[in-house]
PDB file of N, CA and C in Angstrom:
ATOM      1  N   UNK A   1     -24.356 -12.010   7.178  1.00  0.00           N
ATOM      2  CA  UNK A   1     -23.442 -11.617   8.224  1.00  0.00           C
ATOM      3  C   UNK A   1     -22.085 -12.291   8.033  1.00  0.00           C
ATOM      4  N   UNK A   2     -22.213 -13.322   7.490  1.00  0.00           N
ATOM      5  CA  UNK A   2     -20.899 -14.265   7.266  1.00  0.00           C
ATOM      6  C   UNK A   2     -20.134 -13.559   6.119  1.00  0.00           C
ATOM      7  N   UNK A   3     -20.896 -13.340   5.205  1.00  0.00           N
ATOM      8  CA  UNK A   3     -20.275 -12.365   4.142  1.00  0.00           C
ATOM      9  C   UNK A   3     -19.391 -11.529   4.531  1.00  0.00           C
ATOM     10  N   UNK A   4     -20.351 -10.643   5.328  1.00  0.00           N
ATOM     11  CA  UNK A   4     -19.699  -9.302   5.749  1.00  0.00           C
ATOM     12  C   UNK A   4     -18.467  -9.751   6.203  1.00  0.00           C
ATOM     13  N   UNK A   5     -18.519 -10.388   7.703  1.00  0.00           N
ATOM     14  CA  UNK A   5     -17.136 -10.874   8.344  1.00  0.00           C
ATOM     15  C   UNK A   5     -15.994 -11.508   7.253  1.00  0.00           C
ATOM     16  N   UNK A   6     -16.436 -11.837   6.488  1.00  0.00           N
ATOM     17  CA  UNK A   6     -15.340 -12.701   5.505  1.00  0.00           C
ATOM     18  C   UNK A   6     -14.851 -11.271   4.659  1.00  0.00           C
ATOM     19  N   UNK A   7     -15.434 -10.408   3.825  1.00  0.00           N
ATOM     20  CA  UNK A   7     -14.831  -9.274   3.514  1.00  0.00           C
ATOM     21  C   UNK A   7     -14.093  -8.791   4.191  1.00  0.00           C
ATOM     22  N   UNK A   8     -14.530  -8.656   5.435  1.00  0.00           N
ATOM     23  CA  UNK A   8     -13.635  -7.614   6.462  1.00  0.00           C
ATOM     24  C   UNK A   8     -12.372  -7.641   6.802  1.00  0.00           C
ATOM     25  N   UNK A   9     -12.678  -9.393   6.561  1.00  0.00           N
ATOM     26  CA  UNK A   9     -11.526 -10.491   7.165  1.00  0.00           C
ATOM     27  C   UNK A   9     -10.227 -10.184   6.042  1.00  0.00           C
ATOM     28  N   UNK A  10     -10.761 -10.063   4.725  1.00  0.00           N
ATOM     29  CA  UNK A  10     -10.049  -9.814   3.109  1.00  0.00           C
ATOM     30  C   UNK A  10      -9.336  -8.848   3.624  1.00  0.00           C
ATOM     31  N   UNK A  11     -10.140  -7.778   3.497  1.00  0.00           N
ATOM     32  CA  UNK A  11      -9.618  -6.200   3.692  1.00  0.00           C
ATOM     33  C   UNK A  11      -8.859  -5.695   4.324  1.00  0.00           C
ATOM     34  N   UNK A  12      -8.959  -6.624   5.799  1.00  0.00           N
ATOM     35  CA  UNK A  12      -7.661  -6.257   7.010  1.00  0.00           C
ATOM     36  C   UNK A  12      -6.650  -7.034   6.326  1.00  0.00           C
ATOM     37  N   UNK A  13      -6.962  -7.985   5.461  1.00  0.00           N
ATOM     38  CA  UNK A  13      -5.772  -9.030   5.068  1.00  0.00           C
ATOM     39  C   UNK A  13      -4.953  -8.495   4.225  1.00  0.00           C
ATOM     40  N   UNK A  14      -5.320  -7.612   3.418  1.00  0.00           N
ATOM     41  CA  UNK A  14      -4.914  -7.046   1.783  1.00  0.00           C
ATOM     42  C   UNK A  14      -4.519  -5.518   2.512  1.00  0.00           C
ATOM     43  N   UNK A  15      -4.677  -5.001   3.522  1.00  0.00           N
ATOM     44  CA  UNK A  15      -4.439  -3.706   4.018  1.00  0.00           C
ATOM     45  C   UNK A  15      -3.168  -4.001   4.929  1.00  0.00           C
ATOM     46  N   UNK A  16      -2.777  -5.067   5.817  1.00  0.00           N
ATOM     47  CA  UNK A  16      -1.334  -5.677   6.386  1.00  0.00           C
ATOM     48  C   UNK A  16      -0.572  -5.430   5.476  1.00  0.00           C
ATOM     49  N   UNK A  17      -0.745  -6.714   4.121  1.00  0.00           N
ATOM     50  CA  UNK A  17       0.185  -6.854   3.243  1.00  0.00           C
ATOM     51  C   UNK A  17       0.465  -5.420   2.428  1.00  0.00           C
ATOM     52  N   UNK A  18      -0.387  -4.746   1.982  1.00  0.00           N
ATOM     53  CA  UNK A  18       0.052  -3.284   1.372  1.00  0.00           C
ATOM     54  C   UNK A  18       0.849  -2.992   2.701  1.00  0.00           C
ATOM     55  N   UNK A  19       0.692  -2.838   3.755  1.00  0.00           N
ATOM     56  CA  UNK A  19       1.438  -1.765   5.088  1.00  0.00           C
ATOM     57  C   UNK A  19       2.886  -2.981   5.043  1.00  0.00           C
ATOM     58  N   UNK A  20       3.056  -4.356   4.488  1.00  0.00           N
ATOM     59  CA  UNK A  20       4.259  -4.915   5.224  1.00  0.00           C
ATOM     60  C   UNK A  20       4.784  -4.339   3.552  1.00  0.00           C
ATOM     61  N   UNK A  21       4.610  -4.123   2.624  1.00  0.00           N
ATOM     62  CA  UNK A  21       6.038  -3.541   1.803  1.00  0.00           C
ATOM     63  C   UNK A  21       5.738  -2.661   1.601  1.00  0.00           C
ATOM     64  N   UNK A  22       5.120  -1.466   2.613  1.00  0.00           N
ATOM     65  CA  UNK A  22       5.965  -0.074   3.115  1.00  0.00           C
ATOM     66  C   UNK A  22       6.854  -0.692   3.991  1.00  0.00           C
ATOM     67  N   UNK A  23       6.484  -0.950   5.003  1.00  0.00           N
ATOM     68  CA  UNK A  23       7.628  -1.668   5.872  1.00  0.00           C
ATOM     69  C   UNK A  23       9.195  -1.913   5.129  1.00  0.00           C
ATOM     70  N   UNK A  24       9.001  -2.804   4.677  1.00  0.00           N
ATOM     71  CA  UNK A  24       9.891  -3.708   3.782  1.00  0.00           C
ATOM     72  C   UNK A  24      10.463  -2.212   3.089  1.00  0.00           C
ATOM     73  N   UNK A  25       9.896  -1.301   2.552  1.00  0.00           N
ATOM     74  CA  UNK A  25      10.839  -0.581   1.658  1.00  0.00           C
ATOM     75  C   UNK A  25      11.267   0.259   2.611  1.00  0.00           C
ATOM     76  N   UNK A  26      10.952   0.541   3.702  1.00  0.00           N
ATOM     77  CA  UNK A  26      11.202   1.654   4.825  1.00  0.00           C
ATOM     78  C   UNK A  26      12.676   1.017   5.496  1.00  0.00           C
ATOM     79  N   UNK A  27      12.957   0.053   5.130  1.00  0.00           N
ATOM     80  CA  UNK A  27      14.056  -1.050   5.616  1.00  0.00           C
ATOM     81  C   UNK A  27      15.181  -0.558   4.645  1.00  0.00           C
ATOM     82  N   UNK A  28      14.484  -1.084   3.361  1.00  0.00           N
ATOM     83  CA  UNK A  28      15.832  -0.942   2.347  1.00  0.00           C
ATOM     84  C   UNK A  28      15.595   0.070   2.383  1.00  0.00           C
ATOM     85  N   UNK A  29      15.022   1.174   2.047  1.00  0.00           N
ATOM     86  CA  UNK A  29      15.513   2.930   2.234  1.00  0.00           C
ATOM     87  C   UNK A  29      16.651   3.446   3.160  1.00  0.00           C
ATOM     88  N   UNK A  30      16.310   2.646   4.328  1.00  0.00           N
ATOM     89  CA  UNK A  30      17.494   3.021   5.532  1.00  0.00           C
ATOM     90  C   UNK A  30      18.867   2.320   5.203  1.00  0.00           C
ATOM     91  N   UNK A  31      18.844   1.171   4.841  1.00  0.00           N
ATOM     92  CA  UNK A  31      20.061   0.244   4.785  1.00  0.00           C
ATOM     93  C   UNK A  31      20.441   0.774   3.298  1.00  0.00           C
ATOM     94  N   UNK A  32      20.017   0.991   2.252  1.00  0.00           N
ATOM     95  CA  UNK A  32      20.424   1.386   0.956  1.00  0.00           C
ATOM     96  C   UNK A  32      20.560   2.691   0.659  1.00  0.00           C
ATOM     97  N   UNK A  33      19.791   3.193   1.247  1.00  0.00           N
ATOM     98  CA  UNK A  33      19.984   4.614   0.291  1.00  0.00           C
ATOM     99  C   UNK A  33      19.988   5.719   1.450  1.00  0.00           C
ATOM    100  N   UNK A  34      19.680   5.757   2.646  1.00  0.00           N
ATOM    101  CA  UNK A  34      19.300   6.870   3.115  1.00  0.00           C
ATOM    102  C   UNK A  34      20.827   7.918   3.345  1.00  0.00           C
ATOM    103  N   UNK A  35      22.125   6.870   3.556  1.00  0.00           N
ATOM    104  CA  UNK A  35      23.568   7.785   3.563  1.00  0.00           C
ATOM    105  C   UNK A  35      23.742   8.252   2.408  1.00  0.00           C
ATOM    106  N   UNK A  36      23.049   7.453   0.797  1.00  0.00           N
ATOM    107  CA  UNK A  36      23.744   8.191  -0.417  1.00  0.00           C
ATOM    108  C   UNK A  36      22.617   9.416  -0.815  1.00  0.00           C
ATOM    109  N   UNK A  37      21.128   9.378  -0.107  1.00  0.00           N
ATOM    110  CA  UNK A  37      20.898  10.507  -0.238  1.00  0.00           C
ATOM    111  C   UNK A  37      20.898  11.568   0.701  1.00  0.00           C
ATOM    112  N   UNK A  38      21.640  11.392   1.407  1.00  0.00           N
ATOM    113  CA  UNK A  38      21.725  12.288   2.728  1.00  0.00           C
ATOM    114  C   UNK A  38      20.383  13.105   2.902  1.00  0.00           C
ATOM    115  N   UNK A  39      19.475  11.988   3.591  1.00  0.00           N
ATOM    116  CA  UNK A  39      18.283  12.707   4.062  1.00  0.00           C
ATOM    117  C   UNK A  39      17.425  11.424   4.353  1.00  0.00           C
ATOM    118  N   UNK A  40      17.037  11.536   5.776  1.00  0.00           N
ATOM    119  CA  UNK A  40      15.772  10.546   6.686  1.00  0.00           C
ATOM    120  C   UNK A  40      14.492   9.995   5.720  1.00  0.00           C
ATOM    121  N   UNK A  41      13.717   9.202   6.272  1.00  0.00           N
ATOM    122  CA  UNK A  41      12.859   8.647   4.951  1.00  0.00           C
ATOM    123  C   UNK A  41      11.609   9.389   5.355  1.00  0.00           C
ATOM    124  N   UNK A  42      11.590  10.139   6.239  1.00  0.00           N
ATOM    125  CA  UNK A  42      10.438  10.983   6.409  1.00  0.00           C
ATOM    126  C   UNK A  42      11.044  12.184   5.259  1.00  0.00           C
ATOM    127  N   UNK A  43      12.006  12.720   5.268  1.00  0.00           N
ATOM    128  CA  UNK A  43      11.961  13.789   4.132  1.00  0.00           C
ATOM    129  C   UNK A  43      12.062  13.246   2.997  1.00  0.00           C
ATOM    130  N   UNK A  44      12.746  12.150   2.596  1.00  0.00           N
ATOM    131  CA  UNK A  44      12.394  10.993   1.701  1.00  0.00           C
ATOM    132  C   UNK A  44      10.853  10.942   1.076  1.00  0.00           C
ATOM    133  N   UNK A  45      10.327  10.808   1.890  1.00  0.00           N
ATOM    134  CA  UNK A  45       8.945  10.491   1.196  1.00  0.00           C
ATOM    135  C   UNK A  45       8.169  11.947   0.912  1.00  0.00           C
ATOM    136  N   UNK A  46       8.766  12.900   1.237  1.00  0.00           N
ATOM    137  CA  UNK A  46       7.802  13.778   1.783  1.00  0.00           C
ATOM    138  C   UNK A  46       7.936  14.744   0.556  1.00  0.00           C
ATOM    139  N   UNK A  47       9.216  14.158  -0.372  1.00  0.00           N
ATOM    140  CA  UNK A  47       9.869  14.881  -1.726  1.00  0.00           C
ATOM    141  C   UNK A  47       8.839  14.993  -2.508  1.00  0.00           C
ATOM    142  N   UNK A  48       7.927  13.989  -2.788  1.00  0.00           N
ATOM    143  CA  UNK A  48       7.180  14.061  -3.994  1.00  0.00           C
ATOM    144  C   UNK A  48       5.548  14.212  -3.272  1.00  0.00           C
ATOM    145  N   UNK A  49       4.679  14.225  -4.080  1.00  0.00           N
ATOM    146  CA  UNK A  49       3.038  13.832  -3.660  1.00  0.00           C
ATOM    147  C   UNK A  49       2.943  12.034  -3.756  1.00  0.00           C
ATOM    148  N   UNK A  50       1.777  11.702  -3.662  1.00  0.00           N
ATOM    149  CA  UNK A  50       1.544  10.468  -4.058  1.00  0.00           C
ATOM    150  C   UNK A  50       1.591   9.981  -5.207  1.00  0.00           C
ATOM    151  N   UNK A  51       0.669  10.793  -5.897  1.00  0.00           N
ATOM    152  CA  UNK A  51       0.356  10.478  -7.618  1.00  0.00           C
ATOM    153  C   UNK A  51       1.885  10.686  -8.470  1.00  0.00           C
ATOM    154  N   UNK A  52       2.563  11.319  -7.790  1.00  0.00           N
ATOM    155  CA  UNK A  52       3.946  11.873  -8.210  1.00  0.00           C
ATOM    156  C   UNK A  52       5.001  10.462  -8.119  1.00  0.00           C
ATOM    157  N   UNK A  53       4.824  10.269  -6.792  1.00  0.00           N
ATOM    158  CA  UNK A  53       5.570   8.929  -6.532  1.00  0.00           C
ATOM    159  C   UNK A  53       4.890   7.677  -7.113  1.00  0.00           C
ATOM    160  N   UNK A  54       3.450   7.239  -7.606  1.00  0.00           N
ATOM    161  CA  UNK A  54       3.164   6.639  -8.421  1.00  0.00           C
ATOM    162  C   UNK A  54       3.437   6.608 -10.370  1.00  0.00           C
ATOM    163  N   UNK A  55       3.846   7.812 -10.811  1.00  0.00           N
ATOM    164  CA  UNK A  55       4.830   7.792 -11.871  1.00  0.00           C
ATOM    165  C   UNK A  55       6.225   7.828 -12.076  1.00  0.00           C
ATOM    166  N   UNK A  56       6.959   8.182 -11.029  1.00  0.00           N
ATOM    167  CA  UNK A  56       8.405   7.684 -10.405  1.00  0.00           C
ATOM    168  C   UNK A  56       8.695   6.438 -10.921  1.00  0.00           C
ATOM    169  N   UNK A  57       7.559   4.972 -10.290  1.00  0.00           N
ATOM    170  CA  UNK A  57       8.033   3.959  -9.494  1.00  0.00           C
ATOM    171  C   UNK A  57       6.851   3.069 -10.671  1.00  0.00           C
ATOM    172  N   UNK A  58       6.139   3.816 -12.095  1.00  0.00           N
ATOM    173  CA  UNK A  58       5.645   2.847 -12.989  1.00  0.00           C
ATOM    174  C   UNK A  58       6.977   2.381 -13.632  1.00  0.00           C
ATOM    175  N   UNK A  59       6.757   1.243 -14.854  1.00  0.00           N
ATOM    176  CA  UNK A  59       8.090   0.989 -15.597  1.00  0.00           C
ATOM    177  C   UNK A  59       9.158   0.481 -14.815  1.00  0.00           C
ATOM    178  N   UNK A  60       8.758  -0.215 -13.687  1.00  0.00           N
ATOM    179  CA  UNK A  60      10.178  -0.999 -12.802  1.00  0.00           C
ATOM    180  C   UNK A  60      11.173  -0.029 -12.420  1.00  0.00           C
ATOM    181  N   UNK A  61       9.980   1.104 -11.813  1.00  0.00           N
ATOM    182  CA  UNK A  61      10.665   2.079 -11.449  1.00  0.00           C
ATOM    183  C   UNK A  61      12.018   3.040 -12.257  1.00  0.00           C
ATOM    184  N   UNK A  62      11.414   3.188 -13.813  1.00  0.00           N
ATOM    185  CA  UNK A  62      12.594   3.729 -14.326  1.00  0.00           C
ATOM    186  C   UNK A  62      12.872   5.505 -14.217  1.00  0.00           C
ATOM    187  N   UNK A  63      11.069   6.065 -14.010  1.00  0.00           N
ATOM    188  CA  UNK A  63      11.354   7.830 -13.381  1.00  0.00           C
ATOM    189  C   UNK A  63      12.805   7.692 -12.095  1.00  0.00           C
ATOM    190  N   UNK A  64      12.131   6.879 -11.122  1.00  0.00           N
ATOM    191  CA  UNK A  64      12.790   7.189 -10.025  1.00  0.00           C
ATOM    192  C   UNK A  64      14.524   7.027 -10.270  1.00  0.00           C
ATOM    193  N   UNK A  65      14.977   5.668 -10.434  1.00  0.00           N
ATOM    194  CA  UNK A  65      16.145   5.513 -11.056  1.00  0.00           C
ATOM    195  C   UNK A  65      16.689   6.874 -12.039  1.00  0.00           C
ATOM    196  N   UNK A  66      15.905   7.260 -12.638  1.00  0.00           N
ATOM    197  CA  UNK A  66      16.494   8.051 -13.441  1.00  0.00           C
ATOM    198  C   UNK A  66      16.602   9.720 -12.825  1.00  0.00           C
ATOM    199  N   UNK A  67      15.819  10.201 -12.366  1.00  0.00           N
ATOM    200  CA  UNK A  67      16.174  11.288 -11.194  1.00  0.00           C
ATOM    201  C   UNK A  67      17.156  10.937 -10.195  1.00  0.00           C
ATOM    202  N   UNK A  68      16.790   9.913  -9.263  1.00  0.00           N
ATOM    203  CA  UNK A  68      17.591  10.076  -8.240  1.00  0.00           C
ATOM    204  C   UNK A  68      18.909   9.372  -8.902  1.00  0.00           C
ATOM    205  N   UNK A  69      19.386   8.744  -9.755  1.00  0.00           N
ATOM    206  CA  UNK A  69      20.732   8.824 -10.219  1.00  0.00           C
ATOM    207  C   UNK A  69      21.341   9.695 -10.684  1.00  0.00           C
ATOM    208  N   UNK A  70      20.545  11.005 -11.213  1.00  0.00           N
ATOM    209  CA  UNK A  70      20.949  12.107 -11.587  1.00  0.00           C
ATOM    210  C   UNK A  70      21.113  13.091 -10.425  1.00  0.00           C
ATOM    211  N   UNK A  71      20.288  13.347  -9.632  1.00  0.00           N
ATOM    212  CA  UNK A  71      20.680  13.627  -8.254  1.00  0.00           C
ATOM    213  C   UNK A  71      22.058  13.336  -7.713  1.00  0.00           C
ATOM    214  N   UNK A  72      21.702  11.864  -7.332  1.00  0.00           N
ATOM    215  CA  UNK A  72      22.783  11.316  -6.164  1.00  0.00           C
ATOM    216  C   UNK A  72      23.752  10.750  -7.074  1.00  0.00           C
ATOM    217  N   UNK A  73      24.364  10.868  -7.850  1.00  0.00           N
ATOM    218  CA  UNK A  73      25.575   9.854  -8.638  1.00  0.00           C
ATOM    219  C   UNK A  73      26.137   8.752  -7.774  1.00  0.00           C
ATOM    220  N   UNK A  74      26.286   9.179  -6.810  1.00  0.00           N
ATOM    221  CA  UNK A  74      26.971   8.064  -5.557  1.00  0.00           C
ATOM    222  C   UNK A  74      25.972   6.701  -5.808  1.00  0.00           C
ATOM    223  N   UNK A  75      24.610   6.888  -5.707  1.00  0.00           N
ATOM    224  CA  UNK A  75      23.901   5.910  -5.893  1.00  0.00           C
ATOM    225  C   UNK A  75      23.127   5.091  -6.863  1.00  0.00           C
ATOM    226  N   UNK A  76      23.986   5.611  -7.994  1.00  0.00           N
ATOM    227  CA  UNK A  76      23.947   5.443  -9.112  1.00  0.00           C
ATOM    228  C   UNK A  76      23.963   3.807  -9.847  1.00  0.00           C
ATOM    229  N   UNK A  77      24.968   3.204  -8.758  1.00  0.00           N
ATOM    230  CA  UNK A  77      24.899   1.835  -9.280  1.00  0.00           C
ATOM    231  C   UNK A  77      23.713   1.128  -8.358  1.00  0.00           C
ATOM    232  N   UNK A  78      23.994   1.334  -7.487  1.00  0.00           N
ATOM    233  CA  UNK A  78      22.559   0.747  -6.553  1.00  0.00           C
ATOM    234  C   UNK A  78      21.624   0.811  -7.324  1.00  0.00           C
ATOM    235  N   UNK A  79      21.029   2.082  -7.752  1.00  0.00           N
ATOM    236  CA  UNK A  79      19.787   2.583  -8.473  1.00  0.00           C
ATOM    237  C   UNK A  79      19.584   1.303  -9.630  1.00  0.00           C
ATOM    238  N   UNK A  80      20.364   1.186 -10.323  1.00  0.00           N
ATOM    239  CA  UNK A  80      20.475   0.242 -11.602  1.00  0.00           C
ATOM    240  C   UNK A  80      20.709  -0.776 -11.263  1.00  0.00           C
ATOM    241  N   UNK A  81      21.476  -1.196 -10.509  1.00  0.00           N
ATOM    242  CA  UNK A  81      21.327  -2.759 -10.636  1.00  0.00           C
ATOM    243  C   UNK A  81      19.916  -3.635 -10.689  1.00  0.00           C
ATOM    244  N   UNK A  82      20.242  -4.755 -11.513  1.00  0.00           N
ATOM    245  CA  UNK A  82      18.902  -5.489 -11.494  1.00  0.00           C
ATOM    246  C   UNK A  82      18.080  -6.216 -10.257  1.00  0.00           C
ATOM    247  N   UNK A  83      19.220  -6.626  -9.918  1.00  0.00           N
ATOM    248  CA  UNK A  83      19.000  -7.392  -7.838  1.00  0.00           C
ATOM    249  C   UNK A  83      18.319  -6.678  -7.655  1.00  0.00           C
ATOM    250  N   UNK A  84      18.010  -5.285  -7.683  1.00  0.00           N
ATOM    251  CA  UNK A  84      17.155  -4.178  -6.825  1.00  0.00           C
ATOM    252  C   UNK A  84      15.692  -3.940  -7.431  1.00  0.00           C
ATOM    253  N   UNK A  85      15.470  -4.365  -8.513  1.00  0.00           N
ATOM    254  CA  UNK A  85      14.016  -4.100  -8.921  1.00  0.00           C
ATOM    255  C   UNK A  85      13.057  -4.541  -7.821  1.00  0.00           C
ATOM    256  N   UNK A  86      12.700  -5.429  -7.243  1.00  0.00           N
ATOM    257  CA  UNK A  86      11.807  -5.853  -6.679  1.00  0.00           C
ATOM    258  C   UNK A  86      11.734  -4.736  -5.197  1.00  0.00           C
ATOM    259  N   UNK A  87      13.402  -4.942  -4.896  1.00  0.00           N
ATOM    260  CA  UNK A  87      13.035  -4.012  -3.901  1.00  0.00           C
ATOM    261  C   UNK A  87      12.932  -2.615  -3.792  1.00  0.00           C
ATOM    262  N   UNK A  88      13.194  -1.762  -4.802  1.00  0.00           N
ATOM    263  CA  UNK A  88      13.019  -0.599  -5.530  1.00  0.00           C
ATOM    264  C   UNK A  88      11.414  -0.725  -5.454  1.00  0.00           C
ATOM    265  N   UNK A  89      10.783  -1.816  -5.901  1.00  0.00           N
ATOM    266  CA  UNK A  89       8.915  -1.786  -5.537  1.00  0.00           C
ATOM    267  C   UNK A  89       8.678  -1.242  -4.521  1.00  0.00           C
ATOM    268  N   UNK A  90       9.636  -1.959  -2.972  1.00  0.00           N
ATOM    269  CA  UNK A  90       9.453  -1.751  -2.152  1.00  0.00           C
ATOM    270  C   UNK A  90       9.381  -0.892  -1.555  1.00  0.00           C
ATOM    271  N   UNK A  91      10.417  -0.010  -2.056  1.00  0.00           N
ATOM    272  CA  UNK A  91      10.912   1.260  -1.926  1.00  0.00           C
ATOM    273  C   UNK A  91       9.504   2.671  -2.036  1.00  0.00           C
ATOM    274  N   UNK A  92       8.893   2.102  -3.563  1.00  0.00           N
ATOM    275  CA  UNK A  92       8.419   2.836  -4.113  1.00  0.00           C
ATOM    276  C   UNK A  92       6.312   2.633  -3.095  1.00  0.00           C
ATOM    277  N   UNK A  93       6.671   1.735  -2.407  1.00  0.00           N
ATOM    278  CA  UNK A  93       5.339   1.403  -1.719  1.00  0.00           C
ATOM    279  C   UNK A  93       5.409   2.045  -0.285  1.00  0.00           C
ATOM    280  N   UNK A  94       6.830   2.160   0.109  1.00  0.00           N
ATOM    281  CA  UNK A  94       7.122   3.123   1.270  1.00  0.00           C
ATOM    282  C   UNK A  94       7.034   4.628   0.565  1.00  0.00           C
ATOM    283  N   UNK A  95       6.989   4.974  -0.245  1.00  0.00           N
ATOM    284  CA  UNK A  95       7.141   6.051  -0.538  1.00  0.00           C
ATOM    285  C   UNK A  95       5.870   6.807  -0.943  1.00  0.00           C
ATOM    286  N   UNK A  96       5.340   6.060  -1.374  1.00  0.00           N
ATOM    287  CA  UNK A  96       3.740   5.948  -1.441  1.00  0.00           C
ATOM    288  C   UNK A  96       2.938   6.296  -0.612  1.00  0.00           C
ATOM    289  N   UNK A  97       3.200   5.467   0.360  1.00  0.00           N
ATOM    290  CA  UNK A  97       1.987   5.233   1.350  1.00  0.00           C
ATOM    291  C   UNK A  97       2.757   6.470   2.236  1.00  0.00           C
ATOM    292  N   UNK A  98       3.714   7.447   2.590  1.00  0.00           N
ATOM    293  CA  UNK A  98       4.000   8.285   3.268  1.00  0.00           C
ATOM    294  C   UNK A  98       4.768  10.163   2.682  1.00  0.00           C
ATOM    295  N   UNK A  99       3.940   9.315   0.951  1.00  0.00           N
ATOM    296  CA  UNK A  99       4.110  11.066   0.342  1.00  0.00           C
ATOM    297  C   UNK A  99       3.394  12.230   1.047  1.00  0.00           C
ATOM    298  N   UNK A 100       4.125  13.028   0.515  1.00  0.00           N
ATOM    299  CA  UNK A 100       3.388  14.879   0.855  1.00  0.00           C
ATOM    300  C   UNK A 100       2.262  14.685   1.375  1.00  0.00           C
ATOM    301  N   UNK A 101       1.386  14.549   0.271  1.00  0.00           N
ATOM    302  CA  UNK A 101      -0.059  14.729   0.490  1.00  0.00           C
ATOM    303  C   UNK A 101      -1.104  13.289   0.811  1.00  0.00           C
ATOM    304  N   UNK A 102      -0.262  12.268   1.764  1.00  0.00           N
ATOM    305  CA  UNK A 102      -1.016  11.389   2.163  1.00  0.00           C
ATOM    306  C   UNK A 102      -1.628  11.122   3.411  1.00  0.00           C
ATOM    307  N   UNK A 103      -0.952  12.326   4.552  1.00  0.00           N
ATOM    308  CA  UNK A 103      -1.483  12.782   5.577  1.00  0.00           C
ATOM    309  C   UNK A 103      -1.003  11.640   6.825  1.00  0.00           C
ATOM    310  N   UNK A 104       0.136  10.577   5.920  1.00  0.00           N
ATOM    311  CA  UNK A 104       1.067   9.443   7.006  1.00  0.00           C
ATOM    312  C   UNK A 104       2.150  10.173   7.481  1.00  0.00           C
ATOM    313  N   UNK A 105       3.085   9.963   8.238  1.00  0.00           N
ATOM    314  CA  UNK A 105       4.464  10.144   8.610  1.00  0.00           C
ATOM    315  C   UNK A 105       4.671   8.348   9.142  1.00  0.00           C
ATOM    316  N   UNK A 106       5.985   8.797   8.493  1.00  0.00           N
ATOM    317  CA  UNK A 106       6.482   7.370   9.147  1.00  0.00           C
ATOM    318  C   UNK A 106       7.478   7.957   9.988  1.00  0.00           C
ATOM    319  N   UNK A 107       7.647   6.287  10.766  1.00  0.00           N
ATOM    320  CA  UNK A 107       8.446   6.403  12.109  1.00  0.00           C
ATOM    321  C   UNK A 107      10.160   6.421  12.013  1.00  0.00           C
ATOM    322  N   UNK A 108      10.294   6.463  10.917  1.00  0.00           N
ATOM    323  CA  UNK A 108      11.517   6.662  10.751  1.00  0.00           C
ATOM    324  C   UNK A 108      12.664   7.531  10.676  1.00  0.00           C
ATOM    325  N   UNK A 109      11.738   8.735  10.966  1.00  0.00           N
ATOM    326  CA  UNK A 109      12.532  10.091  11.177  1.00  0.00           C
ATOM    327  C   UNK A 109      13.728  10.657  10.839  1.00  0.00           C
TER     328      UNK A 109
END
């Protein structure tokens, strides 16, 4: 029984932290990018599938960078700069957890 509770205990623990960098990228999406792509992070996420946004955002995110700089030119240096890798993760974990076919919406409308 102690087992069990101690897994459970893991699982809610490791299921927060996956949900706090969606969070976290649902942040920088709004503050970074959402004016240079003119569009909310609900249609944001809603661009690709999951598995789609999981090859985007392999390679330190170089698919994504490389579409959406071709897209958006405006956001072109954002996209590349190095400062942004980590949070480009972030990005890419909000985007994730609230693609097409993941059956989330986020509150960010």
């Amino acid at each position: 029984m102690k087992k069990l509770l101690m897994l459970l205990a893991a699982a809610a623990m490791m299921a927060s932290m996956a949900q706090a960098d969606a969070k976290t990228g649902q942040k920088t999406y709004l503050k970074s990018f959402k004016a240079k792509f003119g569009m909310n992070g609900t249609k944001f996420a809603a661009e690709h599938t999951v598995s789609e946004w999981e090859e985007l955002f392999d390679n330190n995110a170089a698919g994504f960078i490389k579409e959406y700089s071709e897209r958006f030119p405006a956001a072109a240096g954002i996209l590349n700069n190095p400062s942004m890798v980590d949070k480009l993760q972030d990005v890419g974990d909000f985007a994730k957890e609230y693609g097409s076919d993941s059956g989330n919406v986020p509150s960010c409308g």
